[in-house]
PDB file of N, CA and C in Angstrom:
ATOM      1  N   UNK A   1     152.010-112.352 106.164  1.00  0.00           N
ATOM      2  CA  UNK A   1     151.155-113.259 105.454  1.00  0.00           C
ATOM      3  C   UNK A   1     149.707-112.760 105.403  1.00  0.00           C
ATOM      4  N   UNK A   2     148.994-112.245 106.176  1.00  0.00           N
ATOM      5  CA  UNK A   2     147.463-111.707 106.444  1.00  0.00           C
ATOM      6  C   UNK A   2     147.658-110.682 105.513  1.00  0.00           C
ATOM      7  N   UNK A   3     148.856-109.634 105.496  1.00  0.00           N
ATOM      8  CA  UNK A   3     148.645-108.653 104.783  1.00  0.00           C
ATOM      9  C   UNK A   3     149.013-108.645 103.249  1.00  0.00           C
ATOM     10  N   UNK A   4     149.288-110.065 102.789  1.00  0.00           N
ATOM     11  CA  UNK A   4     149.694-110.349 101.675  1.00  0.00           C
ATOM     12  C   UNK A   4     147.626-110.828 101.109  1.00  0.00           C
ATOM     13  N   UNK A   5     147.432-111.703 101.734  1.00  0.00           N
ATOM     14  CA  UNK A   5     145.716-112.078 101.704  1.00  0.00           C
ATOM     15  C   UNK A   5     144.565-111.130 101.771  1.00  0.00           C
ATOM     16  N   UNK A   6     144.599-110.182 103.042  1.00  0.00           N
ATOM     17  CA  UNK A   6     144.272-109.028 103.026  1.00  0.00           C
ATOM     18  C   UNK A   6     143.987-107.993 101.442  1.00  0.00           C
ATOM     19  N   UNK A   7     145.339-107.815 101.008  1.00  0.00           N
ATOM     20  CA  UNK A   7     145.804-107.191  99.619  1.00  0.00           C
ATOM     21  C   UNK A   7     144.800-108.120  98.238  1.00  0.00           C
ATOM     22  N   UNK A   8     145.103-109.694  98.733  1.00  0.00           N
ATOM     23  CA  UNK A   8     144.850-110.534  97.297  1.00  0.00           C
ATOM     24  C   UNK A   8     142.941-110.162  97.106  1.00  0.00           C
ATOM     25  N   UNK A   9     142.373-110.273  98.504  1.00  0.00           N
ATOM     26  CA  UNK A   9     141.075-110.500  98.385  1.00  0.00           C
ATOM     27  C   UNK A   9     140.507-108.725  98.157  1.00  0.00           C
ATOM     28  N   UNK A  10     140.822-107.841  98.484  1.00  0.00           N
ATOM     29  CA  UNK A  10     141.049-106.330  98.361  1.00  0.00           C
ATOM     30  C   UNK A  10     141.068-106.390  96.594  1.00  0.00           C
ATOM     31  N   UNK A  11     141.901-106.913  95.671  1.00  0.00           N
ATOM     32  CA  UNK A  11     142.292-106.500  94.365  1.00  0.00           C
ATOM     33  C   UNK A  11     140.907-107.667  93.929  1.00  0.00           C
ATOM     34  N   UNK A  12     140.879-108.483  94.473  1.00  0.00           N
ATOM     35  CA  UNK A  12     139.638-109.473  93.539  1.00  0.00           C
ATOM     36  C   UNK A  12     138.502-108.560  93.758  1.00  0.00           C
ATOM     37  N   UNK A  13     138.259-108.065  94.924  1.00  0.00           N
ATOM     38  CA  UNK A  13     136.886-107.487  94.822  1.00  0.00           C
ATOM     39  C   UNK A  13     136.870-106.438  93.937  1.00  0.00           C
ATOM     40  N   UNK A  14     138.032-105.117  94.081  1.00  0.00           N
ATOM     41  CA  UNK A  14     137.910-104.111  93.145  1.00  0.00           C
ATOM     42  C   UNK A  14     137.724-104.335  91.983  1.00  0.00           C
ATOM     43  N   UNK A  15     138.122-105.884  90.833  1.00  0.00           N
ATOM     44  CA  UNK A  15     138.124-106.496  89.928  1.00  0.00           C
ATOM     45  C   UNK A  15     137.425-106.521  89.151  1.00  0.00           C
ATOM     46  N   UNK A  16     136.079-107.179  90.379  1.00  0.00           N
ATOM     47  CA  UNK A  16     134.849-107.631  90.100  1.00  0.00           C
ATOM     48  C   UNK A  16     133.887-106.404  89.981  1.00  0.00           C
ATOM     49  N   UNK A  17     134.043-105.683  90.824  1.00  0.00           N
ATOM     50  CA  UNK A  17     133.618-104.320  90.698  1.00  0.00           C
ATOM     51  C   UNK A  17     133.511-103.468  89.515  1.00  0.00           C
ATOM     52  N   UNK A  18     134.816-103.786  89.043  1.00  0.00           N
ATOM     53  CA  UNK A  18     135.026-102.818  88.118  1.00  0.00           C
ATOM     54  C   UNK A  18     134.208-103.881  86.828  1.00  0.00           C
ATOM     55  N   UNK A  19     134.663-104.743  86.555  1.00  0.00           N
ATOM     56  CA  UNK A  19     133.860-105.541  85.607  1.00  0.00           C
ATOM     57  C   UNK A  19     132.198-105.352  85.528  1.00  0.00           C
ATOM     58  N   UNK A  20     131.741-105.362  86.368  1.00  0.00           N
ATOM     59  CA  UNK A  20     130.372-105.288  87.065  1.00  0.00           C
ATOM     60  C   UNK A  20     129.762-104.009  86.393  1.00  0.00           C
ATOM     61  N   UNK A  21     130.792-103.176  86.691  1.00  0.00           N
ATOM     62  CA  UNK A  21     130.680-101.473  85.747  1.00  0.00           C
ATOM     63  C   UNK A  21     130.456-101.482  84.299  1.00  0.00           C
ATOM     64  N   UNK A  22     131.526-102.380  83.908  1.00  0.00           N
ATOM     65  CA  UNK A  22     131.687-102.565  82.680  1.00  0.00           C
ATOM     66  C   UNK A  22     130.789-103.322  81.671  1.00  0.00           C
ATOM     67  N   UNK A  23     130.142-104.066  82.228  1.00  0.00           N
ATOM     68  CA  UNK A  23     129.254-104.684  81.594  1.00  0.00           C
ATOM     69  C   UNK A  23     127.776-104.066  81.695  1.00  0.00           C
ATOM     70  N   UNK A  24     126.997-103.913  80.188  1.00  0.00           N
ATOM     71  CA  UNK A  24     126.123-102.732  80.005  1.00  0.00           C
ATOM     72  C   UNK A  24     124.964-103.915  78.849  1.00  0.00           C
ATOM     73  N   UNK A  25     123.969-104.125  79.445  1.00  0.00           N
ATOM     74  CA  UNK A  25     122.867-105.101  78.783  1.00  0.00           C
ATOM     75  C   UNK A  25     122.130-104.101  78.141  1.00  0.00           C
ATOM     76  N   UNK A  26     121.977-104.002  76.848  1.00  0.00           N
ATOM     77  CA  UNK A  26     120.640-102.786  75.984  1.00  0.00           C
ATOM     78  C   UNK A  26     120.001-104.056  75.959  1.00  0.00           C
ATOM     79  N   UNK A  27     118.269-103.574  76.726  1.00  0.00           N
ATOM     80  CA  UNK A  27     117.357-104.442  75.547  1.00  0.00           C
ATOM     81  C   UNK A  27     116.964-104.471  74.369  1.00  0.00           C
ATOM     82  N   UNK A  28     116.045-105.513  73.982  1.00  0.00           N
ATOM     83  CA  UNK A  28     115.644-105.873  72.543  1.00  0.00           C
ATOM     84  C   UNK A  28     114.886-104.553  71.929  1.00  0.00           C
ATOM     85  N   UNK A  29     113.976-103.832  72.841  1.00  0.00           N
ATOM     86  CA  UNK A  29     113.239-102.407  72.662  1.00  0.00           C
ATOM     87  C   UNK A  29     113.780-101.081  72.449  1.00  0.00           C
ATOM     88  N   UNK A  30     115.269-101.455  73.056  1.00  0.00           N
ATOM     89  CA  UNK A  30     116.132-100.429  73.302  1.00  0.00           C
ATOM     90  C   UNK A  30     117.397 -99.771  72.157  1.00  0.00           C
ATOM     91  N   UNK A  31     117.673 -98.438  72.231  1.00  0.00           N
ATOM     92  CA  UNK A  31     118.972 -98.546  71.238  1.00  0.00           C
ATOM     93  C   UNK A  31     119.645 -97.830  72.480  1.00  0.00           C
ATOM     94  N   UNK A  32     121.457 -98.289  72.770  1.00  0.00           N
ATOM     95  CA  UNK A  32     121.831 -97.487  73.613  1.00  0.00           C
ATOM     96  C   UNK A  32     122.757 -96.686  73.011  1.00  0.00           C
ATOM     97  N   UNK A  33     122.997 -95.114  73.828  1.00  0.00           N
ATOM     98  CA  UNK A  33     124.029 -94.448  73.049  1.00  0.00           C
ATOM     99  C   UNK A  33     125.162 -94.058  73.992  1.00  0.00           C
ATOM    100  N   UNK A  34     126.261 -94.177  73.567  1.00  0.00           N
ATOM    101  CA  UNK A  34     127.408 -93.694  74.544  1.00  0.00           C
ATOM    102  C   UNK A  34     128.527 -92.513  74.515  1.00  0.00           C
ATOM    103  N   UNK A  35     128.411 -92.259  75.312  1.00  0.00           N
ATOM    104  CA  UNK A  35     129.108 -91.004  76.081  1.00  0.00           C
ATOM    105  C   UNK A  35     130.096 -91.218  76.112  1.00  0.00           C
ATOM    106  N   UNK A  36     131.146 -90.420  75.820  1.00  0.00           N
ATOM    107  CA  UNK A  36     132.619 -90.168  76.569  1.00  0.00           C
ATOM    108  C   UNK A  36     132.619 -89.094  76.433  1.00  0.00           C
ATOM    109  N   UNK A  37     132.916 -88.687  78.153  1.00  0.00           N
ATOM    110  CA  UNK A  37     133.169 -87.516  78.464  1.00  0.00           C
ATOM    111  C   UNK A  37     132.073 -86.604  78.467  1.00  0.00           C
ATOM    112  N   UNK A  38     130.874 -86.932  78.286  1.00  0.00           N
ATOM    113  CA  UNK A  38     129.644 -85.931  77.889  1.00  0.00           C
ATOM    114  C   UNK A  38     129.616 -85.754  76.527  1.00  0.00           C
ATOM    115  N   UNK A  39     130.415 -86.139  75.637  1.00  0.00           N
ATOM    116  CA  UNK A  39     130.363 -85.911  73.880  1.00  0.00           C
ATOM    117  C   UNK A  39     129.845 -87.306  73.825  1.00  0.00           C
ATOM    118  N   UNK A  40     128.662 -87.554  72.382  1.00  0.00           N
ATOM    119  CA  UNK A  40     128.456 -88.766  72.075  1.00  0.00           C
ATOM    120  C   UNK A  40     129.191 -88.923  70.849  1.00  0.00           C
ATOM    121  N   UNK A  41     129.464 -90.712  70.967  1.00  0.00           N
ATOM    122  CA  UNK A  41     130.694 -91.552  70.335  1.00  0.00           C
ATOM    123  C   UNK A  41     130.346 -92.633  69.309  1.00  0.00           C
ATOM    124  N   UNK A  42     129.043 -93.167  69.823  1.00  0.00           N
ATOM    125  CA  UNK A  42     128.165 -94.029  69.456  1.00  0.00           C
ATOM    126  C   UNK A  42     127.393 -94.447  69.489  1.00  0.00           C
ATOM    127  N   UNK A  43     126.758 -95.664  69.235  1.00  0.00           N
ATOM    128  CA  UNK A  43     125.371 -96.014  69.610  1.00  0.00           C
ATOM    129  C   UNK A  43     125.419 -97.660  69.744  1.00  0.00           C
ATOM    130  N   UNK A  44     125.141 -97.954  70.752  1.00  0.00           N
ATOM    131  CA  UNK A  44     124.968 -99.441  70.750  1.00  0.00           C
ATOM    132  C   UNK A  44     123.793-100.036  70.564  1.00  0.00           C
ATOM    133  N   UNK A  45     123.835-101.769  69.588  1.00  0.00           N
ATOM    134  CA  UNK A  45     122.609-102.193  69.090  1.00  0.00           C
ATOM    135  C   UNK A  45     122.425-102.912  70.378  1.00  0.00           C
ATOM    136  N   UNK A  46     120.726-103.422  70.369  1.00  0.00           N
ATOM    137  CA  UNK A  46     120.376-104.825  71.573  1.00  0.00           C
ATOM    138  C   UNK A  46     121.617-105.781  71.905  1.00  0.00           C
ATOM    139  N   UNK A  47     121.819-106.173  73.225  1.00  0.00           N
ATOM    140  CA  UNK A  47     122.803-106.916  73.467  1.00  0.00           C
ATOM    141  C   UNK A  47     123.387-106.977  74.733  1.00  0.00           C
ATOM    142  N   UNK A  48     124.467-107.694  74.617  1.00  0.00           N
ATOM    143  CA  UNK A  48     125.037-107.448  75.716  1.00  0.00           C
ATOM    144  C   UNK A  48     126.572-106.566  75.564  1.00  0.00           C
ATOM    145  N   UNK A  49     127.196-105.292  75.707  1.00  0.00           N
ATOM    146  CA  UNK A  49     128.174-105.124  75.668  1.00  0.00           C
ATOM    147  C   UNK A  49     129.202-104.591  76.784  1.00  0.00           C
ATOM    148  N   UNK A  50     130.299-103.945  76.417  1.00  0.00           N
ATOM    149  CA  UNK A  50     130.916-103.503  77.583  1.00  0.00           C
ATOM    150  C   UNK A  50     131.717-102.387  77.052  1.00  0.00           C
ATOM    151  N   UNK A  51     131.937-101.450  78.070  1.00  0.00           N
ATOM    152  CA  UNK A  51     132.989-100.199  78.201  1.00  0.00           C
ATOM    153  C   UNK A  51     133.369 -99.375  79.063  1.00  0.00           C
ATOM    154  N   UNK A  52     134.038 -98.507  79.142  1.00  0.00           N
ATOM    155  CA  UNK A  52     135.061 -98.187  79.649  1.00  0.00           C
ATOM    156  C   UNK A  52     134.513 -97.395  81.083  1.00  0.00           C
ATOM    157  N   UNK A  53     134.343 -98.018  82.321  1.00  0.00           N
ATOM    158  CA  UNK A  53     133.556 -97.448  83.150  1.00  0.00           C
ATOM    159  C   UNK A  53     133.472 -96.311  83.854  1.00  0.00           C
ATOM    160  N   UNK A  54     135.027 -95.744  83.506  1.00  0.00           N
ATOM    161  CA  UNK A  54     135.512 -94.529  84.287  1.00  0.00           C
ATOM    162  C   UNK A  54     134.959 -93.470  83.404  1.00  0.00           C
ATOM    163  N   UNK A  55     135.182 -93.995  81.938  1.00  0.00           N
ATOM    164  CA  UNK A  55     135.410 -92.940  80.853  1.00  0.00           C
ATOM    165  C   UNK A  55     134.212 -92.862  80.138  1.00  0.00           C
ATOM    166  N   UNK A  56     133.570 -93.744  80.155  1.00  0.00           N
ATOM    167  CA  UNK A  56     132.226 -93.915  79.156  1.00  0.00           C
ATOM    168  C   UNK A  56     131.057 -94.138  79.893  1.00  0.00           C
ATOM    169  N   UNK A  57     129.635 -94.060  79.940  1.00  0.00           N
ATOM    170  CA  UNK A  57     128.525 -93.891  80.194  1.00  0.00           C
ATOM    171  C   UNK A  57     127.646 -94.270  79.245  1.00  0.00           C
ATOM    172  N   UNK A  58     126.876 -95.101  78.609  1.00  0.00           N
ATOM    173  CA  UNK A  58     125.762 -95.473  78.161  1.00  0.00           C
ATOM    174  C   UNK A  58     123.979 -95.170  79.047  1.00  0.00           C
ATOM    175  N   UNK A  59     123.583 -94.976  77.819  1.00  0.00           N
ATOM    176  CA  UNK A  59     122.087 -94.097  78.010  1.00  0.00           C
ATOM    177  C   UNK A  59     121.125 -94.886  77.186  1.00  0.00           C
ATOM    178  N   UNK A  60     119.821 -95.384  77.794  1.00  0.00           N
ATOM    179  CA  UNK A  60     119.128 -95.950  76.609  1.00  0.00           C
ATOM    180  C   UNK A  60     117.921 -95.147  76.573  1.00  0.00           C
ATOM    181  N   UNK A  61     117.057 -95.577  74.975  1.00  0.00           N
ATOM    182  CA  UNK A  61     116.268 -94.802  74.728  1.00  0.00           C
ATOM    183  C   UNK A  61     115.498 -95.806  73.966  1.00  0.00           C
ATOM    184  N   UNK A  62     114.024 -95.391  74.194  1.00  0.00           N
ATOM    185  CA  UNK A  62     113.424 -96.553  73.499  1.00  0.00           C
ATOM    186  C   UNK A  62     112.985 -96.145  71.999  1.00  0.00           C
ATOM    187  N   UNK A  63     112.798 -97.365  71.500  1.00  0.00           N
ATOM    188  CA  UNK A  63     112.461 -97.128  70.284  1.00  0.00           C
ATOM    189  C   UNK A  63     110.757 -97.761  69.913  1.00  0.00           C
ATOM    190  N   UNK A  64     110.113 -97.901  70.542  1.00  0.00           N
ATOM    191  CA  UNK A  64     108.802 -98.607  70.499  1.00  0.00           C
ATOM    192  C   UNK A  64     107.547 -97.888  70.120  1.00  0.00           C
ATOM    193  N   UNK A  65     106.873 -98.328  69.150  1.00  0.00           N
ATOM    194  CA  UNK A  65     105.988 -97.162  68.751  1.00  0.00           C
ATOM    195  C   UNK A  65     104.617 -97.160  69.847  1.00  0.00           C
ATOM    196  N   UNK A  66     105.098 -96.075  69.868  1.00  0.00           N
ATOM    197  CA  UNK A  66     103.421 -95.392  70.911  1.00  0.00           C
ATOM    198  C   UNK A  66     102.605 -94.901  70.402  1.00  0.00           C
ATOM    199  N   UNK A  67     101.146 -95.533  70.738  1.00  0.00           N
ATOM    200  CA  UNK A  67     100.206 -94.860  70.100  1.00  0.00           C
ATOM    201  C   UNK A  67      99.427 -94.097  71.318  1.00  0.00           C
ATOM    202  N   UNK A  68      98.987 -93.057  70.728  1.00  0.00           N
ATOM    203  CA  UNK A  68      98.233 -92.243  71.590  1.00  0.00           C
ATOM    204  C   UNK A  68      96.453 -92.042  71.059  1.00  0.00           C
ATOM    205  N   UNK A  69      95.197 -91.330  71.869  1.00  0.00           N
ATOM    206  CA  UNK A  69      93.904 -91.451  71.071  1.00  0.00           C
ATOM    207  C   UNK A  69      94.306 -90.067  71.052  1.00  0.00           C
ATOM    208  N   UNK A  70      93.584 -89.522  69.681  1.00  0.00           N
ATOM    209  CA  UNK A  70      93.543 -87.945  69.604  1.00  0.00           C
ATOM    210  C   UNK A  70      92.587 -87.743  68.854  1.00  0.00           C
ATOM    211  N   UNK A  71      91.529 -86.748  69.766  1.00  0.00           N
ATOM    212  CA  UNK A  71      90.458 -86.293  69.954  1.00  0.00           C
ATOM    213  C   UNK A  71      89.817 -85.872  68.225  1.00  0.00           C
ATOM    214  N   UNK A  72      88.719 -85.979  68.147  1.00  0.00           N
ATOM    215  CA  UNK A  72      88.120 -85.242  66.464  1.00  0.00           C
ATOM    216  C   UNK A  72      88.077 -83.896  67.059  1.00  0.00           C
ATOM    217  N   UNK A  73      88.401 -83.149  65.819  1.00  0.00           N
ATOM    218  CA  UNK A  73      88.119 -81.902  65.669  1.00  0.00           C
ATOM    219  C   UNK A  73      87.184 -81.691  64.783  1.00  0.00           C
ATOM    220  N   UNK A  74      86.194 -80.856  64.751  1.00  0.00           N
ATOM    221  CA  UNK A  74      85.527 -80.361  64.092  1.00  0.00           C
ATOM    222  C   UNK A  74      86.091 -78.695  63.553  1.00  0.00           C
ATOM    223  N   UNK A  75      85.769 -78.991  62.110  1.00  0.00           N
ATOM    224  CA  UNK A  75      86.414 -77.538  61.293  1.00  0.00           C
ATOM    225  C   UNK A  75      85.384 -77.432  60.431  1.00  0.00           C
ATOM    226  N   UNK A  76      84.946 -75.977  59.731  1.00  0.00           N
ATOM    227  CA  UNK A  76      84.141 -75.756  58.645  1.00  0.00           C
ATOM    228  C   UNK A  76      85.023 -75.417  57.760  1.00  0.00           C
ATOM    229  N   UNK A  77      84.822 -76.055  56.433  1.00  0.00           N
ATOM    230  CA  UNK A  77      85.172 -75.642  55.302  1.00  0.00           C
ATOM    231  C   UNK A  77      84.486 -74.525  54.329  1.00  0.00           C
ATOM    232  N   UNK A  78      85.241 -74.088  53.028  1.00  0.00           N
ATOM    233  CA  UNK A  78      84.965 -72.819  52.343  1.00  0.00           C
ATOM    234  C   UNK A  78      83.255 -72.691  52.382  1.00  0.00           C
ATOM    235  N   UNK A  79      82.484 -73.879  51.854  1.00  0.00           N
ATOM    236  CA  UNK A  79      81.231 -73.557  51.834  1.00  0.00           C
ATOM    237  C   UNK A  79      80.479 -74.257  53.067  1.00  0.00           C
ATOM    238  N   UNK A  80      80.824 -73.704  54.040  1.00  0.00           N
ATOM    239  CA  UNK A  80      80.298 -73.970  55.189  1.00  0.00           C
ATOM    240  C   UNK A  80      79.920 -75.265  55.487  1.00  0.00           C
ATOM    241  N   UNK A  81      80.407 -76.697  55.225  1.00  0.00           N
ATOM    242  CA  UNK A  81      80.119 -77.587  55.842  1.00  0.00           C
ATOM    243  C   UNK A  81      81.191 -78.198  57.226  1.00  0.00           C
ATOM    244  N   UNK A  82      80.569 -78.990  58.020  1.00  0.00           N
ATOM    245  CA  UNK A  82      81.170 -79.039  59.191  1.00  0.00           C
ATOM    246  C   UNK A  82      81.838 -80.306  58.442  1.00  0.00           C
ATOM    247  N   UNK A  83      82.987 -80.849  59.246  1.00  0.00           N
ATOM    248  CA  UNK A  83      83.536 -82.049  58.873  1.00  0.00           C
ATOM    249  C   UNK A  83      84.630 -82.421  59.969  1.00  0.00           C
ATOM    250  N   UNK A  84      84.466 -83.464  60.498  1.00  0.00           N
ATOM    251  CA  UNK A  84      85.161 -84.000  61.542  1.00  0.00           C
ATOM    252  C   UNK A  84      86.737 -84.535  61.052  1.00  0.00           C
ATOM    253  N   UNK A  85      87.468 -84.218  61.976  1.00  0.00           N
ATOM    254  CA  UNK A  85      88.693 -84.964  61.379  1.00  0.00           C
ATOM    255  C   UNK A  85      89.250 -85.409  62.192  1.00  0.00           C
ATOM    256  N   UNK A  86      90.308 -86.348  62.255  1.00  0.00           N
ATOM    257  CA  UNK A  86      91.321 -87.011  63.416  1.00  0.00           C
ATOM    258  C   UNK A  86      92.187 -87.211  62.639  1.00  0.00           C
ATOM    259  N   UNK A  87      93.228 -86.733  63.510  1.00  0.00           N
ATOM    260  CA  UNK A  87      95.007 -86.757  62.839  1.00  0.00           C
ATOM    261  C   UNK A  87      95.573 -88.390  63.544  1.00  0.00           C
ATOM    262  N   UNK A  88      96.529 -88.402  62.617  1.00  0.00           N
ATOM    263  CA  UNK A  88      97.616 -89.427  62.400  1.00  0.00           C
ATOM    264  C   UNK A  88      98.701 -88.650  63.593  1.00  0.00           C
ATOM    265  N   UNK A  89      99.594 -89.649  64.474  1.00  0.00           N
ATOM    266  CA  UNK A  89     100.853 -88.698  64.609  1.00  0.00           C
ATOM    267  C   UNK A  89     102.096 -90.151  64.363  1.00  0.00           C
TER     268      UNK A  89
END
């Protein structure tokens, strides 16, 4: 009887475990992409999803625009005037 209980509470935990694996939250900022096997398969939108925990791997990557400051340059043009510029990226 113990080793019948033993066994039951043994398979619930591995269960939960494995579910636990399986379930994969992308945020709202995020796009995730997934792996099987080291080859990519797809791409998952924001959400909540799930897959295959042995076999698949999800990776996120953000998508949020960054701005950075970038410095003026100064350049002379054909008839020698100076003129400052700052790039876009």
């Amino acid at each position: 009887m113990a080793g019948l209980i033993a066994g039951t509470v043994v398979a619930v935990v591995l269960t939960v475990v494995f579910f636990t694996l399986a379930v994969h939250i992308v945020q709202q900022y995020e796009k995730g992409v997934v792996f099987r096997f080291g080859r990519v398969v797809g791409e998952k939108s924001p959400g909540t999803g799930s897959h295959s925990a042995v076999r698949q791997r999800t990776a996120e990557g953000l998508v949020r625009v960054v701005t950075m400051p970038i410095q003026f340059q100064g350049i002379t043009i054909r008839d020698n005037v100076s003129v400052d510029v700052s790039a876009l990226s």
